[in-house]
C-alpha atoms as a PDB file:
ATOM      1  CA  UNK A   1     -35.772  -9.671  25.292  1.00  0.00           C
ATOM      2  CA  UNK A   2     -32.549  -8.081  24.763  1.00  0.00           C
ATOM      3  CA  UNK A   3     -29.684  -9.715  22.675  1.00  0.00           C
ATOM      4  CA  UNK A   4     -26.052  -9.309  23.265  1.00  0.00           C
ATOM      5  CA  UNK A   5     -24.173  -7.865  20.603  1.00  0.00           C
ATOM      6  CA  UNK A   6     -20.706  -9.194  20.102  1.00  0.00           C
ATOM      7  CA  UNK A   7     -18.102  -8.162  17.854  1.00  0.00           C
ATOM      8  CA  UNK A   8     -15.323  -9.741  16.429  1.00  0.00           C
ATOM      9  CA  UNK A   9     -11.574  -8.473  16.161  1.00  0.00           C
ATOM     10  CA  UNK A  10     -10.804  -9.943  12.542  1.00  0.00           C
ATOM     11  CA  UNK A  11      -6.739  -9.626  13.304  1.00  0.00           C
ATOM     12  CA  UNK A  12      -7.633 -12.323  16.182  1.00  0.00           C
ATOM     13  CA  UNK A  13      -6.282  -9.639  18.786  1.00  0.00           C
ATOM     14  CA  UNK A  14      -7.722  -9.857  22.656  1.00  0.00           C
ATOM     15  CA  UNK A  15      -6.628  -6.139  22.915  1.00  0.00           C
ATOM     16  CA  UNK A  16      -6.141  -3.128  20.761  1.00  0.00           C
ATOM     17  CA  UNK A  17      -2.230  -3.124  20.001  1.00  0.00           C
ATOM     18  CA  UNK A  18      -0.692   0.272  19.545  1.00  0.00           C
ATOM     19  CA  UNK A  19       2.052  -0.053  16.821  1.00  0.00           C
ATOM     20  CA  UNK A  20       4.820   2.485  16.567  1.00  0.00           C
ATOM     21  CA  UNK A  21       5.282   3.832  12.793  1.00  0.00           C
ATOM     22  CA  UNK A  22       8.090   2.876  11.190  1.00  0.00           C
ATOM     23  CA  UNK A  23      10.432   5.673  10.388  1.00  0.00           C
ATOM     24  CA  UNK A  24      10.614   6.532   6.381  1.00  0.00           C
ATOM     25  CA  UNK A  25      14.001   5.995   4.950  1.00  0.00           C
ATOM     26  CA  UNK A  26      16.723   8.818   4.492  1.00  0.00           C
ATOM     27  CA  UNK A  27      16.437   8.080   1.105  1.00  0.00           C
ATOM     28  CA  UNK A  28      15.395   5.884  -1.667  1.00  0.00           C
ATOM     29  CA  UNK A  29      18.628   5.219  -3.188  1.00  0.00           C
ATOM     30  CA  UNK A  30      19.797   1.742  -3.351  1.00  0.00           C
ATOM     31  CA  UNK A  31      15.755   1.087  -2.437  1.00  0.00           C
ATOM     32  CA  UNK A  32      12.845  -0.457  -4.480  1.00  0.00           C
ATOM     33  CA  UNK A  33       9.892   1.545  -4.097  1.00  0.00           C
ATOM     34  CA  UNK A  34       6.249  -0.542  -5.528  1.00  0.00           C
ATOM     35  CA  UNK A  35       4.090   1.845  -6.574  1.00  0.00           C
ATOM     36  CA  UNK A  36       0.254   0.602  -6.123  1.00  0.00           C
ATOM     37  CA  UNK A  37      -2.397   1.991  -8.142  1.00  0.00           C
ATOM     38  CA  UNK A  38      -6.079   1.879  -6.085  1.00  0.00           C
ATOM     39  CA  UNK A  39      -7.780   2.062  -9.097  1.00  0.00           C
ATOM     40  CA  UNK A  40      -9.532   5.245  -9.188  1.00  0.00           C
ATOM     41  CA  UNK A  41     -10.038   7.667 -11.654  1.00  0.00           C
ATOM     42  CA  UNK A  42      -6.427   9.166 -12.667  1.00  0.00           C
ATOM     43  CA  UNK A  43      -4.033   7.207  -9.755  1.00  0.00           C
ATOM     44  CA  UNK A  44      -2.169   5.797 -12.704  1.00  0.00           C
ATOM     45  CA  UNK A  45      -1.868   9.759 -14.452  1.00  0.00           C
ATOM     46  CA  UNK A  46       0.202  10.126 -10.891  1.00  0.00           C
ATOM     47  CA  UNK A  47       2.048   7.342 -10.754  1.00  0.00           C
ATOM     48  CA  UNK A  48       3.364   7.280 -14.468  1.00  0.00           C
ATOM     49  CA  UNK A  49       4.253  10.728 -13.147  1.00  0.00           C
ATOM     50  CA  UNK A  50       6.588   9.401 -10.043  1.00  0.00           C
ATOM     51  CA  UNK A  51       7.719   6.470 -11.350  1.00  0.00           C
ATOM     52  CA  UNK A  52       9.259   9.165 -14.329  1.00  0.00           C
ATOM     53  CA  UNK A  53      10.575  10.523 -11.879  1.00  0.00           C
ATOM     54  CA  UNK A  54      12.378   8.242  -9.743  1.00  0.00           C
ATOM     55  CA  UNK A  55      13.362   6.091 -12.801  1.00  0.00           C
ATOM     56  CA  UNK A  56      15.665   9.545 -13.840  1.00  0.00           C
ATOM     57  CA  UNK A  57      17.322   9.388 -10.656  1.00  0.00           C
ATOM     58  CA  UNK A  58      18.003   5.429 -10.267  1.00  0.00           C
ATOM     59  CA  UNK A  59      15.142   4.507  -8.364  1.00  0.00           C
ATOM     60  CA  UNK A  60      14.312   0.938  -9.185  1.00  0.00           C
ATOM     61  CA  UNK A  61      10.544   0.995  -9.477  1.00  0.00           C
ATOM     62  CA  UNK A  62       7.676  -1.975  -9.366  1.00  0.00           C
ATOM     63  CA  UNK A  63       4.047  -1.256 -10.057  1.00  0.00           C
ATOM     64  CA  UNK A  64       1.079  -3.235  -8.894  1.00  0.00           C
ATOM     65  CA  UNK A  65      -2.907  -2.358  -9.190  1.00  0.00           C
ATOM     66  CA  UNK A  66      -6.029  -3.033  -7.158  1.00  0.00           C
ATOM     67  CA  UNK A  67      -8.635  -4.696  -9.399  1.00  0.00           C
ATOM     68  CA  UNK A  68     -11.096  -2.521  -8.323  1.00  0.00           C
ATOM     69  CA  UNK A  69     -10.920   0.923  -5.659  1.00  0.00           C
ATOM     70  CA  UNK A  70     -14.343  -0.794  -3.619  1.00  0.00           C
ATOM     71  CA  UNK A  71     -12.081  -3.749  -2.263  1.00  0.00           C
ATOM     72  CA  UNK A  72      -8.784  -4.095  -0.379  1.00  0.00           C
ATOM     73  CA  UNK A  73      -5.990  -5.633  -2.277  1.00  0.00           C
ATOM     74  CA  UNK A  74      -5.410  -8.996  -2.983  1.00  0.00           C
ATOM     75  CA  UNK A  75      -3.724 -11.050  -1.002  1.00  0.00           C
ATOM     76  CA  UNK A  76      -1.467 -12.005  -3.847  1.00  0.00           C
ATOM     77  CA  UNK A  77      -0.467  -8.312  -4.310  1.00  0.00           C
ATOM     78  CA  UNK A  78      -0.220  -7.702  -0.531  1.00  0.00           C
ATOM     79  CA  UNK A  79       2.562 -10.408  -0.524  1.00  0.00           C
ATOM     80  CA  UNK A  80       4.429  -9.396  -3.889  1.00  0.00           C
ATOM     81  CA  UNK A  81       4.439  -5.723  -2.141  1.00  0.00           C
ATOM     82  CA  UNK A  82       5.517  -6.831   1.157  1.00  0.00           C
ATOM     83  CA  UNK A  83       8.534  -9.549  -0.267  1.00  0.00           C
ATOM     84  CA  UNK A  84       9.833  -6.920  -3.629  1.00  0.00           C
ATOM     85  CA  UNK A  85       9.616  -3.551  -1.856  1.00  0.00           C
ATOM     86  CA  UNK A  86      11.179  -1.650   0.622  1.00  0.00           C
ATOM     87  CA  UNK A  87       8.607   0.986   0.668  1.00  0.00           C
ATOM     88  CA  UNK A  88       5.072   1.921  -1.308  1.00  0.00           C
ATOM     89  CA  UNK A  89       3.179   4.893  -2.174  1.00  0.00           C
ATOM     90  CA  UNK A  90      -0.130   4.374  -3.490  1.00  0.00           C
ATOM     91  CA  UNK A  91      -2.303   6.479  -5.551  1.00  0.00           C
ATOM     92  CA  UNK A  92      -5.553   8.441  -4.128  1.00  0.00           C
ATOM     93  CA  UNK A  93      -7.445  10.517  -5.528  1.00  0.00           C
ATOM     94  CA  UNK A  94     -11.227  12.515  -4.844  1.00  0.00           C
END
């Protein structure tokens, strides 16, 4: 007896949906840019780094942190990202 495998799209999609990327801005001035630390080894070393950086040239800056690398983020944090920032970098490392 042979049993049917089925898998589940967890974004609820009945097709794959091929999104175009969103072109980065000209420039961060006038932007806020969140900062999100993954939480491995060091990520924060290199974002204290940028957000030294852009906070010399006017950048407004807002940080937020994974609770652990093994997981995605929280909801919570996805949302605070999504409404306070116009764009993100996030920290990797390995």
């Amino acid at each position: 007896m042979t049993e049917e495998l089925i898998l589940l799209d967890p974004t609820a999609e009945t097709e794959a949906v091929k999104r175009e990327r969103i072109a980065p801005p000209a420039a961060l001035d006038g932007l806020t840019v969140g900062l999100l630390d993954i939480g491995k080894a060091r990520g924060n070393v290199f974002l204290d780094q940028l957000e030294e950086g852009m906070a010399a040239r006017g950048i407004k800056v807002r940080r937020y942190a994974k609770p652990t690398n093994t997981k995605v983020a929280p909801i919570g944090v996805a949302q605070a990202i999504a409404m306070e920032c116009d764009v993100v970098v996030e920290a990797l490392s390995d």
